[in-house]
C-alpha atoms as a PDB file:
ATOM      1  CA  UNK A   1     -22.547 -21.890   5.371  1.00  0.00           C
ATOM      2  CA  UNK A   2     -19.126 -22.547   7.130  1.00  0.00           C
ATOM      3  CA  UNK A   3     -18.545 -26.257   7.603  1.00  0.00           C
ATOM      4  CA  UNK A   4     -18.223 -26.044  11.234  1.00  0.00           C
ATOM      5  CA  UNK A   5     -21.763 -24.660  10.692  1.00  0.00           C
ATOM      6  CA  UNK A   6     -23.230 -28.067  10.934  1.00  0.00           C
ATOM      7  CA  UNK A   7     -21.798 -28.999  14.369  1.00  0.00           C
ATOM      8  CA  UNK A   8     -22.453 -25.937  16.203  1.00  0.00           C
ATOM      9  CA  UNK A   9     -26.480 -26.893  14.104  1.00  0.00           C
ATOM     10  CA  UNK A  10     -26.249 -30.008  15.860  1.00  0.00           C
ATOM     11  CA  UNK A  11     -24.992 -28.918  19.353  1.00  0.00           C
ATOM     12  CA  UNK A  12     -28.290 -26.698  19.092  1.00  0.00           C
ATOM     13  CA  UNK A  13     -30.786 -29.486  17.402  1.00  0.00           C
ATOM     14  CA  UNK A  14     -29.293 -31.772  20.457  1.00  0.00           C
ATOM     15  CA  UNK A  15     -28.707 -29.637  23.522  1.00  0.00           C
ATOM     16  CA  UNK A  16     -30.353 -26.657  22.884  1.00  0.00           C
ATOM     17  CA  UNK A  17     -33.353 -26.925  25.617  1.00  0.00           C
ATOM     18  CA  UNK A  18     -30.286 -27.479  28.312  1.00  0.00           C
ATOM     19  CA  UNK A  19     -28.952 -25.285  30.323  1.00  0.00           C
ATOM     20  CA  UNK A  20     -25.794 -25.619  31.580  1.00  0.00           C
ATOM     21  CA  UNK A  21     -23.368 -23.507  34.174  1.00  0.00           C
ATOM     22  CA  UNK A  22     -19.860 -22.364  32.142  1.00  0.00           C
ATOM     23  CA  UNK A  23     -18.151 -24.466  34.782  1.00  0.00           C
ATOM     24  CA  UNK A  24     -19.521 -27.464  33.224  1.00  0.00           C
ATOM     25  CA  UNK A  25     -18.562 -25.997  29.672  1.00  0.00           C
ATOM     26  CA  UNK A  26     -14.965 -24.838  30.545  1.00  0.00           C
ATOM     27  CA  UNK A  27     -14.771 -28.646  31.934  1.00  0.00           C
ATOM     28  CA  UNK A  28     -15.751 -29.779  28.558  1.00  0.00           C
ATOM     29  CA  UNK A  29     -13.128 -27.726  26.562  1.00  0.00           C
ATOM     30  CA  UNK A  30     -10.445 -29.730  28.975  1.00  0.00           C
ATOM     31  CA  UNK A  31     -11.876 -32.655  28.556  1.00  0.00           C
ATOM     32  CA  UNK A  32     -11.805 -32.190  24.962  1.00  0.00           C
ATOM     33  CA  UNK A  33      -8.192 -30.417  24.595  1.00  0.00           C
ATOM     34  CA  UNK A  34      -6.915 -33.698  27.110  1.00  0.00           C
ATOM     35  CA  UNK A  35      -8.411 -35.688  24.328  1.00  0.00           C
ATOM     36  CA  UNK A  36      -7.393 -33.316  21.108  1.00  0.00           C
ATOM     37  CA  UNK A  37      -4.134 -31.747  22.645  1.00  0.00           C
ATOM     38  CA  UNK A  38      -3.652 -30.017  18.308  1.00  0.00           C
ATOM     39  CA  UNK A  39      -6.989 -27.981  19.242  1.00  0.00           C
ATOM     40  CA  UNK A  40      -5.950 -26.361  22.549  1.00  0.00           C
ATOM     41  CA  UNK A  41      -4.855 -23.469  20.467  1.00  0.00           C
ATOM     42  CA  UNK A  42      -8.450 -22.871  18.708  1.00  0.00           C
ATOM     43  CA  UNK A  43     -10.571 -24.209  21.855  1.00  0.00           C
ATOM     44  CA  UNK A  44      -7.702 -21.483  23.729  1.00  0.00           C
ATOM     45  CA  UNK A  45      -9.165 -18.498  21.527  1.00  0.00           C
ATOM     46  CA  UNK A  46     -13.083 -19.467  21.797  1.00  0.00           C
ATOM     47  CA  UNK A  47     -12.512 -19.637  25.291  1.00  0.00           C
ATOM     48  CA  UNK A  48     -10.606 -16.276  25.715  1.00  0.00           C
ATOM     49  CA  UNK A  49     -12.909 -14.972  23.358  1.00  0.00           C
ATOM     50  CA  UNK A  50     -16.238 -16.201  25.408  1.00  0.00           C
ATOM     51  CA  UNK A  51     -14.474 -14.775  28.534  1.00  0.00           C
ATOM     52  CA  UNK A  52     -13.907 -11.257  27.306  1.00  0.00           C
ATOM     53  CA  UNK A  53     -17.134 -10.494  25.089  1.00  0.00           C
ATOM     54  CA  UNK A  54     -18.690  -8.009  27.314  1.00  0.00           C
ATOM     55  CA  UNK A  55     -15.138  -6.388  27.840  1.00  0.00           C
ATOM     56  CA  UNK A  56     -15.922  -2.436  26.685  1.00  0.00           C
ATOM     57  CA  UNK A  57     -12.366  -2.158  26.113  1.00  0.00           C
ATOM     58  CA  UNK A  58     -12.130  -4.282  23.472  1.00  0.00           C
ATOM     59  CA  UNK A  59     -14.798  -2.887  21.273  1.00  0.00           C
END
C-alpha cells in the first residue's frame, strides 16, 4: 500500500455516497493549488491525466 493510499481510503470512507459534477472538483484542485502553490505541478498531471483518460490516442 502506497502512502497516499490512505487519503484517497479516506476521501472514499468520507465522500464516497456523493456525487459531485467535475466543475465542483476542478474548483477544488484551485482551491487547493491557491492554498499549496508546490503541488500545482502534481494536482497539474492528475488533472491532465483525468481529462485525457478516454483519449484512444494515447493508449
Amino acid at each position: 500500500m502506497y502512502f497516499t493510499d490512505r487519503g484517497i481510503e479516506e476521501l472514499e470512507n468520507r465522500r464516497g455516497d456523493e456525487e459531485v459534477s467535475l466543475a465542483w472538483i476542478a474548483e477544488r484542485f484551485r482551491e487547493f493549488v491557491d492554498l499549496n502553490p508546490d503541488f500545482e505541478v502534481p494536482v497539474e498531471r492528475l488533472a491532465t491525466w483525468l481529462a485525457r483518460l478516454d483519449d484512444e490516442d494515447d493508449e
